[in-house]
N, C-alpha and C. Protein backbone atom coordinates (compact mmCIF):
# COMPACT_ATOMS: atom_id res chain seq x y z
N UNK A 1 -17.53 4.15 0.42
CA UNK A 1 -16.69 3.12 -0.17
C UNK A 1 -15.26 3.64 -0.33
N UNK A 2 -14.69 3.05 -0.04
CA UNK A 2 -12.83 2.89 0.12
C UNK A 2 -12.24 2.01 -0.98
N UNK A 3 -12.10 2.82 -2.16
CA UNK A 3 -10.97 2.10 -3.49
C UNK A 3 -9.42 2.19 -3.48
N UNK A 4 -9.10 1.05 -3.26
CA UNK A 4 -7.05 1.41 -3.54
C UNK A 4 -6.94 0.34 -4.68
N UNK A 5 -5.45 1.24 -5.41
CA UNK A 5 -5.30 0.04 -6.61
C UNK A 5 -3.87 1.10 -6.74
N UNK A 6 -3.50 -0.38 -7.73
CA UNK A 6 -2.43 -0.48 -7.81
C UNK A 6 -1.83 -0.09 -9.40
N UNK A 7 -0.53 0.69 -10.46
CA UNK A 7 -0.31 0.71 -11.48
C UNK A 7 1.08 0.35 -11.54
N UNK A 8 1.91 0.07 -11.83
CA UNK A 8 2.77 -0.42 -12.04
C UNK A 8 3.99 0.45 -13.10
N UNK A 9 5.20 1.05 -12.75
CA UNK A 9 5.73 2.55 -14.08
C UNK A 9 6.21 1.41 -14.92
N UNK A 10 5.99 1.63 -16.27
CA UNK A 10 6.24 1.11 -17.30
C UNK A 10 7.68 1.54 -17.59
N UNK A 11 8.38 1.99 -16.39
CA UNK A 11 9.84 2.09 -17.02
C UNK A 11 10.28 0.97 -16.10
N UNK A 12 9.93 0.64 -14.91
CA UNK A 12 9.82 -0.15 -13.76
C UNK A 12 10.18 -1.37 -14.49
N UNK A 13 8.61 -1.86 -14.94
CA UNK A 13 9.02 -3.36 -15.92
C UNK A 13 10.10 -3.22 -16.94
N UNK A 14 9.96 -2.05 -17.90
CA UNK A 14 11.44 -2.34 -18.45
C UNK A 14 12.70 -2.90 -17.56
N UNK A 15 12.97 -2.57 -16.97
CA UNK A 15 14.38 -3.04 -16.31
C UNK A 15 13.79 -4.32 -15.22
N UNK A 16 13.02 -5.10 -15.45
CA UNK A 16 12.80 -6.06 -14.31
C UNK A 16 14.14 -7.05 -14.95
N UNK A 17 14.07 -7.06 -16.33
CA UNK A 17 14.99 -8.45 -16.96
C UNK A 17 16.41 -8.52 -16.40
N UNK A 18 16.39 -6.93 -15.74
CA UNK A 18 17.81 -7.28 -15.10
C UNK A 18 18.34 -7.50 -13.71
N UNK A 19 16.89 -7.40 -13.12
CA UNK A 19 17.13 -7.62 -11.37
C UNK A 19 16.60 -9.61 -11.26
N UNK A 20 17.51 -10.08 -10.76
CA UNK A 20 17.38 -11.33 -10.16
C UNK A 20 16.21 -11.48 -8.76
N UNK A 21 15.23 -11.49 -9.06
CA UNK A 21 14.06 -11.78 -8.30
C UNK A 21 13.90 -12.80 -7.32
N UNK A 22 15.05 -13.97 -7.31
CA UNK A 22 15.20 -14.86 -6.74
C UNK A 22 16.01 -14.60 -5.53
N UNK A 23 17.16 -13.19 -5.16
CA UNK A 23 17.87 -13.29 -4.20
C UNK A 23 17.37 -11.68 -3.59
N UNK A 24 16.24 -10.96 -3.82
CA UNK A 24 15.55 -9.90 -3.80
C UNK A 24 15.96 -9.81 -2.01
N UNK A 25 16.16 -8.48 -1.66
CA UNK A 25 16.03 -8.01 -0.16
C UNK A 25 15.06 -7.67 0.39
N UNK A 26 14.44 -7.68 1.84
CA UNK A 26 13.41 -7.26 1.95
C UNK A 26 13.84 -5.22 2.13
N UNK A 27 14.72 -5.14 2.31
CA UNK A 27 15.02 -3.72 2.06
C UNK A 27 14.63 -3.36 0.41
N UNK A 28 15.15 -4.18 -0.46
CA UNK A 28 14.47 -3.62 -1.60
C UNK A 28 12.82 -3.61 -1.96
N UNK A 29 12.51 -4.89 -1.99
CA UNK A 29 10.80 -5.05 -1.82
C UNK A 29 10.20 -3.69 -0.97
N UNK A 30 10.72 -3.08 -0.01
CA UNK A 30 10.36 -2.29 0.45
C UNK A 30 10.72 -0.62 -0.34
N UNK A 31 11.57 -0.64 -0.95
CA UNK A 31 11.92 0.33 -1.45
C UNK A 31 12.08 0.61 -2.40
N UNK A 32 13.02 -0.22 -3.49
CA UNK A 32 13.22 -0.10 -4.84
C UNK A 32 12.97 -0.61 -6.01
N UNK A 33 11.62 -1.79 -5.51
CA UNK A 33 10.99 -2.93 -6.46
C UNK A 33 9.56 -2.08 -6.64
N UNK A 34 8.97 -2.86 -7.60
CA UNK A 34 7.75 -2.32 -7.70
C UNK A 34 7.10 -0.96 -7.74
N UNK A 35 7.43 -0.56 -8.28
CA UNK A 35 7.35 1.20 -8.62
C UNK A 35 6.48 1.47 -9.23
N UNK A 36 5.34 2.65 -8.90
CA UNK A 36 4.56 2.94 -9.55
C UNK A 36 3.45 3.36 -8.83
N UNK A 37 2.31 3.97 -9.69
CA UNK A 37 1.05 4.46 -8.97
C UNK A 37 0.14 3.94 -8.14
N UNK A 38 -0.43 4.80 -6.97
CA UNK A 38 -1.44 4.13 -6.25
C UNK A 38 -2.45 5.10 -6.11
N UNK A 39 -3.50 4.42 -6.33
CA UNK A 39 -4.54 5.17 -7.01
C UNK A 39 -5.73 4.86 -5.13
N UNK A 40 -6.40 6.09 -4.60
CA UNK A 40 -6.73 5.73 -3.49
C UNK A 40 -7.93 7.09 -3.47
N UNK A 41 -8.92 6.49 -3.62
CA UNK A 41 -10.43 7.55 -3.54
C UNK A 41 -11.42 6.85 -2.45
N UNK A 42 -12.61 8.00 -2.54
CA UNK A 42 -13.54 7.64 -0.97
C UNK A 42 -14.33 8.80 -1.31
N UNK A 43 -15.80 8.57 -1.57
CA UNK A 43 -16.51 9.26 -1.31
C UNK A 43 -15.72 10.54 -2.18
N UNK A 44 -15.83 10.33 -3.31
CA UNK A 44 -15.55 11.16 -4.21
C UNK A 44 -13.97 12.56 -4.50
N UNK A 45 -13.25 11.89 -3.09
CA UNK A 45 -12.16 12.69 -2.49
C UNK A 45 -11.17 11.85 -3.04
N UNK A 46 -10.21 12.15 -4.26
CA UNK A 46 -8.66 11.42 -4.48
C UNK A 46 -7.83 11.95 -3.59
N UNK A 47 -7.25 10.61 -2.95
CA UNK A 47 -5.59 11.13 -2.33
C UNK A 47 -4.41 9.80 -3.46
N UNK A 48 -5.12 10.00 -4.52
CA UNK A 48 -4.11 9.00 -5.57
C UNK A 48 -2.64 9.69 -5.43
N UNK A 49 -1.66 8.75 -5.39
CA UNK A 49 -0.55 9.66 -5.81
C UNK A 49 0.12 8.51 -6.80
N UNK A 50 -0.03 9.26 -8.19
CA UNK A 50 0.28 9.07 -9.63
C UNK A 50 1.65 9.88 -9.75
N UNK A 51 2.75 9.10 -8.92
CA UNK A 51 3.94 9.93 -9.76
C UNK A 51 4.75 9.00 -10.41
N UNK A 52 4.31 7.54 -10.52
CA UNK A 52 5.71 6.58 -10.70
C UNK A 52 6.53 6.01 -10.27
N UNK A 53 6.71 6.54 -9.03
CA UNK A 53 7.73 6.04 -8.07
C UNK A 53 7.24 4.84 -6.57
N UNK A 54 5.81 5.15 -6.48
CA UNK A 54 5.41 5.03 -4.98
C UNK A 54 5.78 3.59 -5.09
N UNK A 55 6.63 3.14 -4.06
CA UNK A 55 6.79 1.52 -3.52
C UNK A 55 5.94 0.97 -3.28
N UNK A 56 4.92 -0.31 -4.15
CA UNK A 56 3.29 -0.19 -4.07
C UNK A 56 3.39 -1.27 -2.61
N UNK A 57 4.34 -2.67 -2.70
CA UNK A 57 4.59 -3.63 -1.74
C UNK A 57 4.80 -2.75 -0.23
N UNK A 58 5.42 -1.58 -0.13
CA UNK A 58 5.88 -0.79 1.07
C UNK A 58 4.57 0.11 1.22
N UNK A 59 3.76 0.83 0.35
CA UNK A 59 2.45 0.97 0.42
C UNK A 59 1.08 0.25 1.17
N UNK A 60 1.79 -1.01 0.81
CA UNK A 60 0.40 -1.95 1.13
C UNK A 60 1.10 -1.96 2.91
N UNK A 61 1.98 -2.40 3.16
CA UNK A 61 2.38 -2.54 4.48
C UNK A 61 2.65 -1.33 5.82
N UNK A 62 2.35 -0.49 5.02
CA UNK A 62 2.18 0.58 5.86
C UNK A 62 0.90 1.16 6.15
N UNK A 63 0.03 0.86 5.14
CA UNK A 63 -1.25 0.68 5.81
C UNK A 63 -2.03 -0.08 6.17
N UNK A 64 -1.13 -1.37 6.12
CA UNK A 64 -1.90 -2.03 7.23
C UNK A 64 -1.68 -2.21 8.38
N UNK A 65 -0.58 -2.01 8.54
CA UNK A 65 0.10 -1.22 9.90
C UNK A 65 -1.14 0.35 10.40
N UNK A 66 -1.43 0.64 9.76
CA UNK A 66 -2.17 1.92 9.62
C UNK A 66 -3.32 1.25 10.29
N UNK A 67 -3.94 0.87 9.78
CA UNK A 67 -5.14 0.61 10.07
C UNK A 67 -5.07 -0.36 11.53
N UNK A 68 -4.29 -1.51 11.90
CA UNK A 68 -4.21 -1.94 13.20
C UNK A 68 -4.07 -1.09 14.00
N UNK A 69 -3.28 -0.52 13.82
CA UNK A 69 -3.48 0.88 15.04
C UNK A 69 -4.12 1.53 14.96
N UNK A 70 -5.43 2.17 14.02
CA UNK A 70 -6.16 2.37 14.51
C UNK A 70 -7.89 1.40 14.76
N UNK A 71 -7.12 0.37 15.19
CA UNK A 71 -8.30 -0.33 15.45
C UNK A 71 -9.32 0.04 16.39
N UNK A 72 -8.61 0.81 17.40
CA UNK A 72 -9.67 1.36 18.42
C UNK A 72 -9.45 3.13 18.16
N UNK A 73 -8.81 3.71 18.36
CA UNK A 73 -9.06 4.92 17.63
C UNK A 73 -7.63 5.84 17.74
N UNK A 74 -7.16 6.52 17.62
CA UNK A 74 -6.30 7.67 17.43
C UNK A 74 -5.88 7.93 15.99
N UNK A 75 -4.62 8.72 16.05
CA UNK A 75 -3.90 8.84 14.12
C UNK A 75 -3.08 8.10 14.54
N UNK A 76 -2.50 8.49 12.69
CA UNK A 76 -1.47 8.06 12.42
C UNK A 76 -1.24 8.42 10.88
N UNK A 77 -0.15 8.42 10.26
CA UNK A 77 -0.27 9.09 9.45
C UNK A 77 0.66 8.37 8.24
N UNK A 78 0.91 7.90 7.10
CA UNK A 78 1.70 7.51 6.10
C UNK A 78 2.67 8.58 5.64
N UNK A 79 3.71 8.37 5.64
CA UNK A 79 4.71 9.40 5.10
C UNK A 79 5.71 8.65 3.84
N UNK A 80 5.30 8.99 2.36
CA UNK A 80 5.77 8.94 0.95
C UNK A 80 6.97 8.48 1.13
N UNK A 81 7.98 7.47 0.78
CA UNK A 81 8.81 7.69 0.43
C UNK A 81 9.89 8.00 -0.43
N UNK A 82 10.96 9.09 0.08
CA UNK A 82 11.59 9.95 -0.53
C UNK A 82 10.79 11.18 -1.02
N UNK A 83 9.82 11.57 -0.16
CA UNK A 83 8.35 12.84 -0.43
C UNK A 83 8.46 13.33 0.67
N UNK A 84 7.87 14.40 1.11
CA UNK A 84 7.33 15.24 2.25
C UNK A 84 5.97 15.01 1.85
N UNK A 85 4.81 14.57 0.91
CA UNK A 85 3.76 13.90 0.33
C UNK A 85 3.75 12.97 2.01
N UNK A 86 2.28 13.52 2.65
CA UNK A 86 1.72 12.49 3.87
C UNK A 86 0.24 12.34 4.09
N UNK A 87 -0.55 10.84 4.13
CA UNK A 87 -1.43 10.89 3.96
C UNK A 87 -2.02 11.13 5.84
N UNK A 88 -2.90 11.55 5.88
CA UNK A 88 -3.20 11.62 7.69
C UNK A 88 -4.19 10.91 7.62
N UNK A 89 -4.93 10.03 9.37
CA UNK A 89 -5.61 9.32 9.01
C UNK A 89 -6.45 9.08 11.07
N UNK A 90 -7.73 10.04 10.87
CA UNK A 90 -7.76 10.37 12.17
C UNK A 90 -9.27 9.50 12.59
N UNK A 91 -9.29 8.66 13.41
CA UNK A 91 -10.43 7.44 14.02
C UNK A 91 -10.83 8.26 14.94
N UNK A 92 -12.48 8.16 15.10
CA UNK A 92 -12.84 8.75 16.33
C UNK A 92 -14.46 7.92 16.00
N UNK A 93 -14.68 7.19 17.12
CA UNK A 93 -15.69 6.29 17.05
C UNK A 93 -15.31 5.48 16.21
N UNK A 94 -16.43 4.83 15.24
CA UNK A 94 -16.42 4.18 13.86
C UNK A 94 -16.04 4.95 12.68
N UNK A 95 -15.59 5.90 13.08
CA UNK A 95 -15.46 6.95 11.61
C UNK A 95 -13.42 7.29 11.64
N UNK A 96 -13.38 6.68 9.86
CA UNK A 96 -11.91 7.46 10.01
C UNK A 96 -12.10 9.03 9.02
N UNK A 97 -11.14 9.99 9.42
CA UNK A 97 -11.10 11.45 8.23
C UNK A 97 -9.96 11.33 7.53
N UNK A 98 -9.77 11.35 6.59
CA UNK A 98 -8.75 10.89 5.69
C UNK A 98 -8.41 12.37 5.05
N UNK A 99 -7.03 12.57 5.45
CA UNK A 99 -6.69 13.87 4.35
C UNK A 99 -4.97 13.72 4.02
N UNK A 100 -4.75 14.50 3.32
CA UNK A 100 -3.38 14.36 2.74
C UNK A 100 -2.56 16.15 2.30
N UNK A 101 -1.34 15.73 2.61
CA UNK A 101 -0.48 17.31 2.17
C UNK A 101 -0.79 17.73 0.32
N UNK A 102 -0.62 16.57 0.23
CA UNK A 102 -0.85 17.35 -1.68
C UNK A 102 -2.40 17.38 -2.42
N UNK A 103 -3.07 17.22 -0.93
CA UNK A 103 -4.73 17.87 -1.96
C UNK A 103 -5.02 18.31 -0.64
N UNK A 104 -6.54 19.05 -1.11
CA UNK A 104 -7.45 19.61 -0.14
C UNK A 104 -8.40 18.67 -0.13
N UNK A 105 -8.80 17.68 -0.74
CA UNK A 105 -9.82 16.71 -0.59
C UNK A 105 -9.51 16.51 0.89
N UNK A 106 -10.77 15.87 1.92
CA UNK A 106 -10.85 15.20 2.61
C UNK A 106 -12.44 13.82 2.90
N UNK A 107 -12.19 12.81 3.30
CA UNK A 107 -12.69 11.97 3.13
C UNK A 107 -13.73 11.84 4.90
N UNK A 108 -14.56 10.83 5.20
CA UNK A 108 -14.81 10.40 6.33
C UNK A 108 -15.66 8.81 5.97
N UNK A 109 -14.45 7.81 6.24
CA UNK A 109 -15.12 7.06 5.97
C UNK A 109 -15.65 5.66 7.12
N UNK A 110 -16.04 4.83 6.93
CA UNK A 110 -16.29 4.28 8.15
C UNK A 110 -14.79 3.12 8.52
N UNK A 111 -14.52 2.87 9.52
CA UNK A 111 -13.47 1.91 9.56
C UNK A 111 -13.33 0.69 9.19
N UNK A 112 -14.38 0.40 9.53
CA UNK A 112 -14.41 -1.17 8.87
C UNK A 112 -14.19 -0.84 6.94
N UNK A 113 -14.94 0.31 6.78
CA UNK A 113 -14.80 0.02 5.15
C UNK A 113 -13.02 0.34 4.43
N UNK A 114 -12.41 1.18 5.51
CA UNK A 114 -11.16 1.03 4.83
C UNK A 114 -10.45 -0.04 5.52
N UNK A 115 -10.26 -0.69 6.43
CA UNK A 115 -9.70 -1.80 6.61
C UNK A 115 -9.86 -2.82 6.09
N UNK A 116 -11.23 -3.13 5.05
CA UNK A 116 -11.95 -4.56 4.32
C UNK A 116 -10.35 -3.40 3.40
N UNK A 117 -10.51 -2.39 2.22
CA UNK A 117 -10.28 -2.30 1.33
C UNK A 117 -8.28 -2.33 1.39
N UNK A 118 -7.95 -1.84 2.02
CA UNK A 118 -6.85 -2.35 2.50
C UNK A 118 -6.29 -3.35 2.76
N UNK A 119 -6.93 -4.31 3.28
CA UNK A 119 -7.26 -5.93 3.00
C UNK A 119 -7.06 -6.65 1.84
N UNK A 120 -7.61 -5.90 1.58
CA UNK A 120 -7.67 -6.28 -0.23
C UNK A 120 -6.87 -6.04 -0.94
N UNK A 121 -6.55 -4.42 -0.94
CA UNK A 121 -5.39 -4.02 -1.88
C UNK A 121 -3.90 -4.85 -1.45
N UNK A 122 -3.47 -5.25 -0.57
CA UNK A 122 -2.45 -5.86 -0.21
C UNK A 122 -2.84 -7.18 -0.40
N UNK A 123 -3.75 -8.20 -0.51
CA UNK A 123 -3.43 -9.51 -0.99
C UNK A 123 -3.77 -9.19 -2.47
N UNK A 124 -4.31 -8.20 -3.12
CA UNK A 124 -4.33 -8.49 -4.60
C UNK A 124 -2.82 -8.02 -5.39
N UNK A 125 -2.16 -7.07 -4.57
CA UNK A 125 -0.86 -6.53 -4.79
C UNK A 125 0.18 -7.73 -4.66
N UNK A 126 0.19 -8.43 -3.76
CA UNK A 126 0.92 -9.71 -3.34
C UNK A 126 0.69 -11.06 -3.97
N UNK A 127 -0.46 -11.23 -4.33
CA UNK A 127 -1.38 -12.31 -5.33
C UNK A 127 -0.75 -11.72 -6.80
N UNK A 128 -1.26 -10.55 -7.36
CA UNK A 128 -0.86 -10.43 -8.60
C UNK A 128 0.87 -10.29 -8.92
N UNK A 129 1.59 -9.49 -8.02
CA UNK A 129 3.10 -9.67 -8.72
C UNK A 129 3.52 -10.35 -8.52
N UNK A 130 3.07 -11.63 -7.48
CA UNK A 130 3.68 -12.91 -7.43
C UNK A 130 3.11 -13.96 -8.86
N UNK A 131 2.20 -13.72 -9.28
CA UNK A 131 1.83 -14.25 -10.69
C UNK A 131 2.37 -13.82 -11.70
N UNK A 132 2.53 -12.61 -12.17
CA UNK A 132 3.10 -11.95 -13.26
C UNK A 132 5.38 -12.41 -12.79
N UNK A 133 5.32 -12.26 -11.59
CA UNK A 133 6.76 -12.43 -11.73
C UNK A 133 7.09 -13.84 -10.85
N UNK A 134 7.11 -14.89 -11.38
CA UNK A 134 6.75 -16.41 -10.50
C UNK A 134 8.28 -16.24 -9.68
N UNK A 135 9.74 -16.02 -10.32
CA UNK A 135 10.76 -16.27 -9.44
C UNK A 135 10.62 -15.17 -8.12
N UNK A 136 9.90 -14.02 -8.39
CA UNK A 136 9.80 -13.56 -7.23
C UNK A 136 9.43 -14.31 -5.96
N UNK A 137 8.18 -15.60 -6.06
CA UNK A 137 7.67 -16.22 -5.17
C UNK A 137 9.17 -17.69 -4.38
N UNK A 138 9.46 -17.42 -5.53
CA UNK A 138 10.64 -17.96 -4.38
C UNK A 138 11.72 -17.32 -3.86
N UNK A 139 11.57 -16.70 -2.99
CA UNK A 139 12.21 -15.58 -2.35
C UNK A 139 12.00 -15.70 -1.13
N UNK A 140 12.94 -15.77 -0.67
CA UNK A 140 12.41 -15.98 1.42
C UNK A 140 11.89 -14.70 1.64
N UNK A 141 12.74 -13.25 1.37
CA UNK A 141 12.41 -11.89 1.52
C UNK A 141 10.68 -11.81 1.13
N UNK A 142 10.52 -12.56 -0.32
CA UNK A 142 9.08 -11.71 -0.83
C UNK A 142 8.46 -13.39 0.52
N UNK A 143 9.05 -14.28 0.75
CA UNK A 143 7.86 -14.90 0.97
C UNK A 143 7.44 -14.85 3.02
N UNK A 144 8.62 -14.06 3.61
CA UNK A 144 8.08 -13.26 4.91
C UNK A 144 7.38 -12.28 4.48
N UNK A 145 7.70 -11.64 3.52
CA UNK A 145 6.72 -10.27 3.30
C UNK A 145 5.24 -10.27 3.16
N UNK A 146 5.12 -11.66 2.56
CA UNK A 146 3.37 -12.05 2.20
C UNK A 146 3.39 -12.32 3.29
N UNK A 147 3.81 -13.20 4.00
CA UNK A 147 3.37 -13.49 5.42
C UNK A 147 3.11 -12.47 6.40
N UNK A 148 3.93 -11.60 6.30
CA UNK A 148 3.77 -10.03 7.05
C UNK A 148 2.17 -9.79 6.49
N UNK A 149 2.20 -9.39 5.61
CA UNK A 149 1.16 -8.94 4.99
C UNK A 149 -0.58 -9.60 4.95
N UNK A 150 -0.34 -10.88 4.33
CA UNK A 150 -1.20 -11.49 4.48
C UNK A 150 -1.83 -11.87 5.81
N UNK A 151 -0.81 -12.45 6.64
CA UNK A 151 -0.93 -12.60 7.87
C UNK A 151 -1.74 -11.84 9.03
N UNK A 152 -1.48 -10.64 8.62
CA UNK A 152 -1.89 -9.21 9.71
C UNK A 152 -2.92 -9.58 9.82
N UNK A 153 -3.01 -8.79 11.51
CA UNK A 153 -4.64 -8.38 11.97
C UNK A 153 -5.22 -7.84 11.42
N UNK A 154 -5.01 -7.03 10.39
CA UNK A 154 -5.71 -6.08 9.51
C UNK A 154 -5.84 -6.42 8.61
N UNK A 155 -5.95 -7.95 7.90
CA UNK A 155 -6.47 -9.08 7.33
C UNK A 155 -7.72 -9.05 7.23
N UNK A 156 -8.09 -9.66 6.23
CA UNK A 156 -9.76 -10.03 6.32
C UNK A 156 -9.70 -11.55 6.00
């Protein structure tokens, strides 16, 4: 089983009252919105990275980018941003190995099960801060981005 989730830095929401959500970039959505932890285990192996900062919206879209490519098999790898922090992510048959620079854990899980969970974590990431922050949803930026997102082959 493949868990991702999402936390949100509580210094993050402090200052939302002052960003206008309505004229948001997709350069920011990607970078400087939504800040905070992503919590990501498998078969008893954390590659969480709990520092506060991780771009959870730029998170979700990079692995699902991740995972379409490896729909049939090779790597590919997530790289943190503003980190040397990289998660690796190697398909061979039905099986992906999941490892990362800031642990020794490594994972092997089946593909289909991280692509359902990835699936998930990006429409519940996209579903929930579009509820908690409604002017965000009118946003052309946030509302290609769900479409990016939601949209993908790496959809369920």
């Amino acid at each position: 089983m493949v868990s991702l989730g999402y936390r949100l830095s509580p210094a993050w929401r402090n200052q939302m009252r002052e960003v206008n959500l309505r004229d948001v970039s997709a350069n920011a959505l990607h970078y400087d919105l939504f800040l905070g932890d992503v919590t990501f285990q498998s078969k008893g192996a954390d590659f969480s990275a709990c520092w506060g900062w991780v771009p959870v919206l730029d998170f979700a879209s990079a692995m699902l980018r991740i995972v379409v490519a490896l729909e049939h098999s090779g790597r590919q790898q997530l790289e943190f941003t503003e980190s040397e922090a990289v998660l690796n992510f190697e398909r061979s048959e039905d099986q992906v190995r999941i490892s990362a620079s800031y642990t020794s854990a490594t994972a092997i899980v089946p593909y289909q099960d991280l692509r359902v969970a990835v699936a998930t974590f990006a429409q519940k990431a996209v579903t929930e801060l579009g509820a908690e922050f409604p002017e965000l949803r009118t946003a052309a930026a946030f509302q290609s981005f769900e479409r990016e997102l939601l949209g993908s082959p790496g959809s369920c």
